[in-house]
N, C-alpha and C. Protein backbone atom coordinates (compact mmCIF):
# COMPACT_ATOMS: atom_id res chain seq x y z
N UNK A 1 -6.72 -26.63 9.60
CA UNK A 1 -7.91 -25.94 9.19
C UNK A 1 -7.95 -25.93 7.67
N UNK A 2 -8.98 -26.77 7.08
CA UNK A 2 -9.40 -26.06 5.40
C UNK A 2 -10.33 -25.10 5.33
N UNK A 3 -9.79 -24.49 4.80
CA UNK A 3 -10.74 -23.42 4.22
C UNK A 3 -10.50 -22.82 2.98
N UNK A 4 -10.93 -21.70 2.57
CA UNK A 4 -10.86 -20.79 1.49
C UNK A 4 -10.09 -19.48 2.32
N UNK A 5 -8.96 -19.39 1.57
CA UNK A 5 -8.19 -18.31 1.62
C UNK A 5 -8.57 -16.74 2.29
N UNK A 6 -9.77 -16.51 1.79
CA UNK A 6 -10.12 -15.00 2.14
C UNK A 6 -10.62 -15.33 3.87
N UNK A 7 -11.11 -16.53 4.08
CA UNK A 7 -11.17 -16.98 5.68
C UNK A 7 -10.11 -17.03 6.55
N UNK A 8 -9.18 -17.55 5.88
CA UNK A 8 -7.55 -17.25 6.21
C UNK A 8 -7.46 -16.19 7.14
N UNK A 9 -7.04 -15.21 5.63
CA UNK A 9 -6.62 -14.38 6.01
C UNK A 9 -7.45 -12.87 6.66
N UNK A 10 -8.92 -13.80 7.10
CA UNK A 10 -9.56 -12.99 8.15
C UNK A 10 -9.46 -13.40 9.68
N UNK A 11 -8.81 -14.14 10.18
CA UNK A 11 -8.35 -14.82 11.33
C UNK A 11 -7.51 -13.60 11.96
N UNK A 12 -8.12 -13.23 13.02
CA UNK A 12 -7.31 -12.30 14.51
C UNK A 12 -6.08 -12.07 14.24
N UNK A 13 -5.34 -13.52 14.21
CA UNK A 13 -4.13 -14.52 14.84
C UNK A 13 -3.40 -13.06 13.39
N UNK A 14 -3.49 -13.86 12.02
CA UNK A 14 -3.08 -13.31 10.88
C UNK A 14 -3.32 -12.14 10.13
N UNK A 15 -4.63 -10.92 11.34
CA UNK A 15 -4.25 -9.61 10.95
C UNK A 15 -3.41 -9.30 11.73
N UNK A 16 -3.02 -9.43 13.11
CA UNK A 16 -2.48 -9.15 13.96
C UNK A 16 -1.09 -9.29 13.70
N UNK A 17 -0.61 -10.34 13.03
CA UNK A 17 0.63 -10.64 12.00
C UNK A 17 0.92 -9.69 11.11
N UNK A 18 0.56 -9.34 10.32
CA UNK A 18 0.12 -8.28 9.31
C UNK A 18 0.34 -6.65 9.66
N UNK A 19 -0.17 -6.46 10.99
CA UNK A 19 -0.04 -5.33 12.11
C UNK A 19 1.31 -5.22 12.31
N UNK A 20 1.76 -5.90 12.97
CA UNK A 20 2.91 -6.37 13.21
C UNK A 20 4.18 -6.46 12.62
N UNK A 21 4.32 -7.01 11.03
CA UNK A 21 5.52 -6.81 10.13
C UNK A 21 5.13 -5.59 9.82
N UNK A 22 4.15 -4.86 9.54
CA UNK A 22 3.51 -3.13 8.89
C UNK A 22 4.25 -2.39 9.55
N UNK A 23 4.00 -2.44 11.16
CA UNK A 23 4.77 -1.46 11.94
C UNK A 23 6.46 -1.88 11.80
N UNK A 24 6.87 -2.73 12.03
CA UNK A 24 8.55 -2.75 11.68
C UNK A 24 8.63 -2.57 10.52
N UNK A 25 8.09 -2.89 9.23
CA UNK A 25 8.32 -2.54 8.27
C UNK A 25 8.79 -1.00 8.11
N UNK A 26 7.44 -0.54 8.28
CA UNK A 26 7.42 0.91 8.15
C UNK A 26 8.36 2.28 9.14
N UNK A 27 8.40 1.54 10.46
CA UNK A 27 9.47 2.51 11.43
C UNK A 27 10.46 1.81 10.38
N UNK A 28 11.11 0.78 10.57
CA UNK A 28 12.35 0.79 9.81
C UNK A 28 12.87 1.49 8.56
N UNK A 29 11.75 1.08 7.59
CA UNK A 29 11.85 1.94 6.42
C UNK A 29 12.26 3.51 6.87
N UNK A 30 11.31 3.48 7.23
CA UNK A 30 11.35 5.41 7.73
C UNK A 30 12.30 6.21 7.87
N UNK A 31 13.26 4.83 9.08
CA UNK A 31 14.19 5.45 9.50
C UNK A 31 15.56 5.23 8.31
N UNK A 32 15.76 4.25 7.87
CA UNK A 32 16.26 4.03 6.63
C UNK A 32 16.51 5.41 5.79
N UNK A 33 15.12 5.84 5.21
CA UNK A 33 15.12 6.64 4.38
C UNK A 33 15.43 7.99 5.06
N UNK A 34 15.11 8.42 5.87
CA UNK A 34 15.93 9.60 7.06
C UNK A 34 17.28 9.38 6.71
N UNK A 35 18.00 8.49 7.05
CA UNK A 35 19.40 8.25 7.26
C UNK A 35 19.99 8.51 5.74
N UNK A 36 19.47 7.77 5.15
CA UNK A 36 20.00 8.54 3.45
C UNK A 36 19.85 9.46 2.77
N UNK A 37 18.27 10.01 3.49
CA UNK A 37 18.43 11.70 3.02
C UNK A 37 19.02 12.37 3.59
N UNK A 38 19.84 12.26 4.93
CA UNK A 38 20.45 13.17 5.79
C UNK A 38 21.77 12.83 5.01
N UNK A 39 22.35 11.71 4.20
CA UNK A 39 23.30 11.57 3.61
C UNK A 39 23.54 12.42 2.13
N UNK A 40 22.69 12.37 1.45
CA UNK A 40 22.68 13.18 0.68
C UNK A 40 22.48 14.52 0.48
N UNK A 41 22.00 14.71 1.63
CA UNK A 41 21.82 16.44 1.30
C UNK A 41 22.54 16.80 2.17
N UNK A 42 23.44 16.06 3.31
CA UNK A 42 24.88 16.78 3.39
C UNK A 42 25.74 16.44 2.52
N UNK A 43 25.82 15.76 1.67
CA UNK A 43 27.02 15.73 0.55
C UNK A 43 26.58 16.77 -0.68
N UNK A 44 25.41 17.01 -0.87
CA UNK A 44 24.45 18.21 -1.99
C UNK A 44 25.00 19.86 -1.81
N UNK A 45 24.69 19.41 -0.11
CA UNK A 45 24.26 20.69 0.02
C UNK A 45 25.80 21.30 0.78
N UNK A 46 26.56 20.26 1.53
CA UNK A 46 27.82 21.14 1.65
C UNK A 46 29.42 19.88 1.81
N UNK A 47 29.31 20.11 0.78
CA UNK A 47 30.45 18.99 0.86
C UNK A 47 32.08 19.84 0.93
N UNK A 48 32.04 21.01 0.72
CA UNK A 48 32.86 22.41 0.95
C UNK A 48 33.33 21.87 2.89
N UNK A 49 32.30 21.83 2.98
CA UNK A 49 32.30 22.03 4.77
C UNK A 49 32.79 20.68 5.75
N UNK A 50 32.34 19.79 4.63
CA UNK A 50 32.35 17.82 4.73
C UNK A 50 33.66 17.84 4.61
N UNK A 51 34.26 18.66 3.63
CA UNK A 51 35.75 17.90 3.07
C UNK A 51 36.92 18.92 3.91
N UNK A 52 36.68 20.15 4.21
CA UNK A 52 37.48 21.09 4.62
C UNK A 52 37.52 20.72 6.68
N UNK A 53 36.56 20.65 6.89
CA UNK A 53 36.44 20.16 8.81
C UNK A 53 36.92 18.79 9.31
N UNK A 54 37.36 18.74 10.42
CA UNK A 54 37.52 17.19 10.67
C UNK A 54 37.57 17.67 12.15
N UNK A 55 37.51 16.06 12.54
CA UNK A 55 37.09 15.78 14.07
C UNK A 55 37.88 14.40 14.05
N UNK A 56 38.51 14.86 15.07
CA UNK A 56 39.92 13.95 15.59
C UNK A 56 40.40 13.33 14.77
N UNK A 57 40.55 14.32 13.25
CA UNK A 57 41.48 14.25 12.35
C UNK A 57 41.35 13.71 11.17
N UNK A 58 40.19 13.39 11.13
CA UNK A 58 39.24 12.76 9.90
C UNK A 58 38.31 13.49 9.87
N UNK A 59 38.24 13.78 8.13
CA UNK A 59 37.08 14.36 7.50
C UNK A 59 35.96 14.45 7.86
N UNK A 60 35.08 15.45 8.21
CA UNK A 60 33.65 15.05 8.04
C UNK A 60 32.81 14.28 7.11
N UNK A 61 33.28 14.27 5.87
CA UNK A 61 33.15 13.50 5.23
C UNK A 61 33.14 12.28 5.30
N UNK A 62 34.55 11.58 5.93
CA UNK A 62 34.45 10.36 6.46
C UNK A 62 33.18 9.97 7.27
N UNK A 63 33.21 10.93 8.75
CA UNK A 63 32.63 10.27 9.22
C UNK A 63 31.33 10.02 8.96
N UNK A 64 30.94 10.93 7.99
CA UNK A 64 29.30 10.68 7.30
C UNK A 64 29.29 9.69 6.57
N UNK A 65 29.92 9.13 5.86
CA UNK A 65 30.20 7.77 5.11
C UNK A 65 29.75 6.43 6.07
N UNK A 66 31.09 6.90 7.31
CA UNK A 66 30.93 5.49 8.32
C UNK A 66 29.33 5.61 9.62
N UNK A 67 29.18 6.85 9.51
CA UNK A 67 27.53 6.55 9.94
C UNK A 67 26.48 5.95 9.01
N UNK A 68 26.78 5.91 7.98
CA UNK A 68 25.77 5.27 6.70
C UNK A 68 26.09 3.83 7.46
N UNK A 69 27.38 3.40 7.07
CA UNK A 69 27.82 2.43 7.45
C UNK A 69 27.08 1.16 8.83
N UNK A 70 27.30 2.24 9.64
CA UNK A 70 27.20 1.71 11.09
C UNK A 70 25.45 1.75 11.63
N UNK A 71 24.75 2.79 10.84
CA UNK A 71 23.52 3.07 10.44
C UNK A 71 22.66 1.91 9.91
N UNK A 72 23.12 1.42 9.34
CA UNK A 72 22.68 0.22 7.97
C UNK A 72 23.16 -0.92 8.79
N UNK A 73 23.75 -1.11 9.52
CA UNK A 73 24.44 -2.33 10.44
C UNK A 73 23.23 -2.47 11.54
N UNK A 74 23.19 -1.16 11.75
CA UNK A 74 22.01 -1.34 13.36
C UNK A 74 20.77 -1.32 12.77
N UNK A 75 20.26 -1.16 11.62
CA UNK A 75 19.10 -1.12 10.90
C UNK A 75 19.09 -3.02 10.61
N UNK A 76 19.85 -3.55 10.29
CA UNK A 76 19.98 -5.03 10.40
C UNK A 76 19.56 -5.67 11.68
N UNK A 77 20.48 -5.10 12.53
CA UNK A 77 20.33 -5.91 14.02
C UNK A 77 18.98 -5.77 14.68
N UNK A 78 18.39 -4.58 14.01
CA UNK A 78 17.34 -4.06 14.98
C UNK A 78 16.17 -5.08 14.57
N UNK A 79 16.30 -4.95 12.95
CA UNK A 79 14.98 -5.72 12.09
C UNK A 79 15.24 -7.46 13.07
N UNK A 80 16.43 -7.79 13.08
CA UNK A 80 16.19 -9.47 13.62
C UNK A 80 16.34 -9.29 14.47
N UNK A 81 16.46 -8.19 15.36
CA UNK A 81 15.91 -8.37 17.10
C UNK A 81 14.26 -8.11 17.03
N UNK A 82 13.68 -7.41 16.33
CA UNK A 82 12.15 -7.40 16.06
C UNK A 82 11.70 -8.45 15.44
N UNK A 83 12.25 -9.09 14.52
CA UNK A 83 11.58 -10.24 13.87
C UNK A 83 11.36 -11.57 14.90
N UNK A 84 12.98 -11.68 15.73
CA UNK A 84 12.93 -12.55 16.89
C UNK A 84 11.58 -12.24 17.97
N UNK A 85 11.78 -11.08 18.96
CA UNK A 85 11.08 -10.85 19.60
C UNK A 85 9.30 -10.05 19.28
N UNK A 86 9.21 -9.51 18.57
CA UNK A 86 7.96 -8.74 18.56
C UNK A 86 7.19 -9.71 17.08
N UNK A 87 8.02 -10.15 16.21
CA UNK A 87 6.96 -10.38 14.62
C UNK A 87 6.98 -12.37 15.69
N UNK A 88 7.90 -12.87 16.06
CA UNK A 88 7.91 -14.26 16.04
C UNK A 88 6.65 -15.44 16.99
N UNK A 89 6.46 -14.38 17.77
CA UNK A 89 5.14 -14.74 18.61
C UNK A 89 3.80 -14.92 17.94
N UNK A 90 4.03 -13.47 16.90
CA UNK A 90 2.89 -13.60 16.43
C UNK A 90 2.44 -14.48 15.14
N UNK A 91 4.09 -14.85 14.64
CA UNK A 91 3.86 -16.10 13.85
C UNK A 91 3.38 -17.62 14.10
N UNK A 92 4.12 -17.63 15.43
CA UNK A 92 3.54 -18.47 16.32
C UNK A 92 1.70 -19.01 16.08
N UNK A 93 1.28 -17.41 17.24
CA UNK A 93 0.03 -17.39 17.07
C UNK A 93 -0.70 -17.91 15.72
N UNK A 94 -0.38 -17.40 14.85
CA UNK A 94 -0.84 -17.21 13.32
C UNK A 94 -1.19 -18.81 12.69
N UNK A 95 0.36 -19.27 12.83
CA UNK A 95 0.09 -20.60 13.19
C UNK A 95 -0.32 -21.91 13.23
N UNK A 96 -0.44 -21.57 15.16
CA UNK A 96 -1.49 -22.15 15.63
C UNK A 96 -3.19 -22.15 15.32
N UNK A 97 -3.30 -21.10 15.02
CA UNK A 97 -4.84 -20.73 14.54
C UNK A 97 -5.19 -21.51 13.10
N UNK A 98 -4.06 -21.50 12.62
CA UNK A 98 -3.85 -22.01 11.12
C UNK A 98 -4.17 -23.55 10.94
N UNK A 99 -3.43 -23.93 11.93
CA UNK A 99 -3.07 -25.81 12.05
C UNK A 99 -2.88 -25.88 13.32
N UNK A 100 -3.97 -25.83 14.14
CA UNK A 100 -3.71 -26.43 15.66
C UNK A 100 -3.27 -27.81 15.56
N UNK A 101 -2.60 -27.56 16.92
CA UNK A 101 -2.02 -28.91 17.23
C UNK A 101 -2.78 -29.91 17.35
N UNK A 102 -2.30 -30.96 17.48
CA UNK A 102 -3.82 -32.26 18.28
C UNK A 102 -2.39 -32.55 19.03
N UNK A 103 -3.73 -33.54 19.99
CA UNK A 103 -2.84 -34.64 20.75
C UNK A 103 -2.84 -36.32 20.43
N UNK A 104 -2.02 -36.71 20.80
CA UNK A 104 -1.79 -38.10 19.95
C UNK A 104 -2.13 -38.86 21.16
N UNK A 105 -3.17 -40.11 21.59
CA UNK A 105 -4.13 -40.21 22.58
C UNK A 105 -2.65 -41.10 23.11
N UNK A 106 -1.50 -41.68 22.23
CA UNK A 106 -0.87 -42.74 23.05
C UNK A 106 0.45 -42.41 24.00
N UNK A 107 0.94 -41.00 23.57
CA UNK A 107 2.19 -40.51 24.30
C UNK A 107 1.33 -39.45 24.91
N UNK A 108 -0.16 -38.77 24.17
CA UNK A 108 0.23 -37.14 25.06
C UNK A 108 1.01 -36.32 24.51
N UNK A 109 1.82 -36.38 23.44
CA UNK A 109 2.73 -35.25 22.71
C UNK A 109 1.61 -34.71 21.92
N UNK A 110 2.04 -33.23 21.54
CA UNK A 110 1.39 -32.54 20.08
C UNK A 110 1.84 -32.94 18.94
N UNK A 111 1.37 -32.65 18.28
CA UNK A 111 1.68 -33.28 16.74
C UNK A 111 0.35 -32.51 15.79
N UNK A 112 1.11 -31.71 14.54
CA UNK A 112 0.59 -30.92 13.69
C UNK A 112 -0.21 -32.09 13.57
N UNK A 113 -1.95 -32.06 12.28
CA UNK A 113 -2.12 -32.74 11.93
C UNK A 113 -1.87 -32.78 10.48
N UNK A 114 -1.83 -33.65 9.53
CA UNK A 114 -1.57 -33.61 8.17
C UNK A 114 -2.51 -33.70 7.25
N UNK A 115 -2.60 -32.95 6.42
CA UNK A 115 -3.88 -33.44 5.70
C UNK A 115 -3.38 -33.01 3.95
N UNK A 116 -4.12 -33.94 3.21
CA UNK A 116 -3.53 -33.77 1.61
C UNK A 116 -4.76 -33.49 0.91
């Protein structure tokens, strides 16, 4: 497809794309920023309590450290299990709408077309 840009990016296919990284973007972020304010304002607000308690023998402290940790690990996995499954379809789509395929009249395969 040629066109002019603002046609582009008025295509279904590529708001729907748009929709799509917004919402993972934004739950992720969200939750991101939750997770580090809950980090800091238990280290602010009682680190008396962080450093003096423990649970099966390690600091609270610790273990608020290694939930950042393990927090930020599943904040990874989650984004490329969403990027795989929920954003990749719709790149797909996006696409296709973009540069449909043709067919090549002598095999029957698809094949982008090219244009300069």
């Amino acid at each position: 497809m040629s066109g002019r840009w603002i046609d582009i990016l008025g295509l279904p296919e590529l708001i729907e794309l748009r929709r799509r990284r917004r919402v993972v973007t934004a739950s992720l972020g969200g939750i991101a920023a939750a997770l580090f304010t809950t980090f800091l304002v238990g280290f602010a607000a009682f680190p008396q309590q962080l450093g003096d308690h423990d649970l099966l023998g390690v600091p609270l402290s610790l273990w608020m450290v290694f939930s950042q940790f393990v927090g930020t690990w599943v904040l990874v996995y989650s984004y490329f299990r969403a990027s795989r499954v929920y954003i990749a379809p719709a790149v797909d789509a996006a696409l296709a709408a973009i540069d449909p395929p043709t067919a090549t009249p002598s095999t029957g395969s698809t094949a982008r077309k090219v244009t300069s």
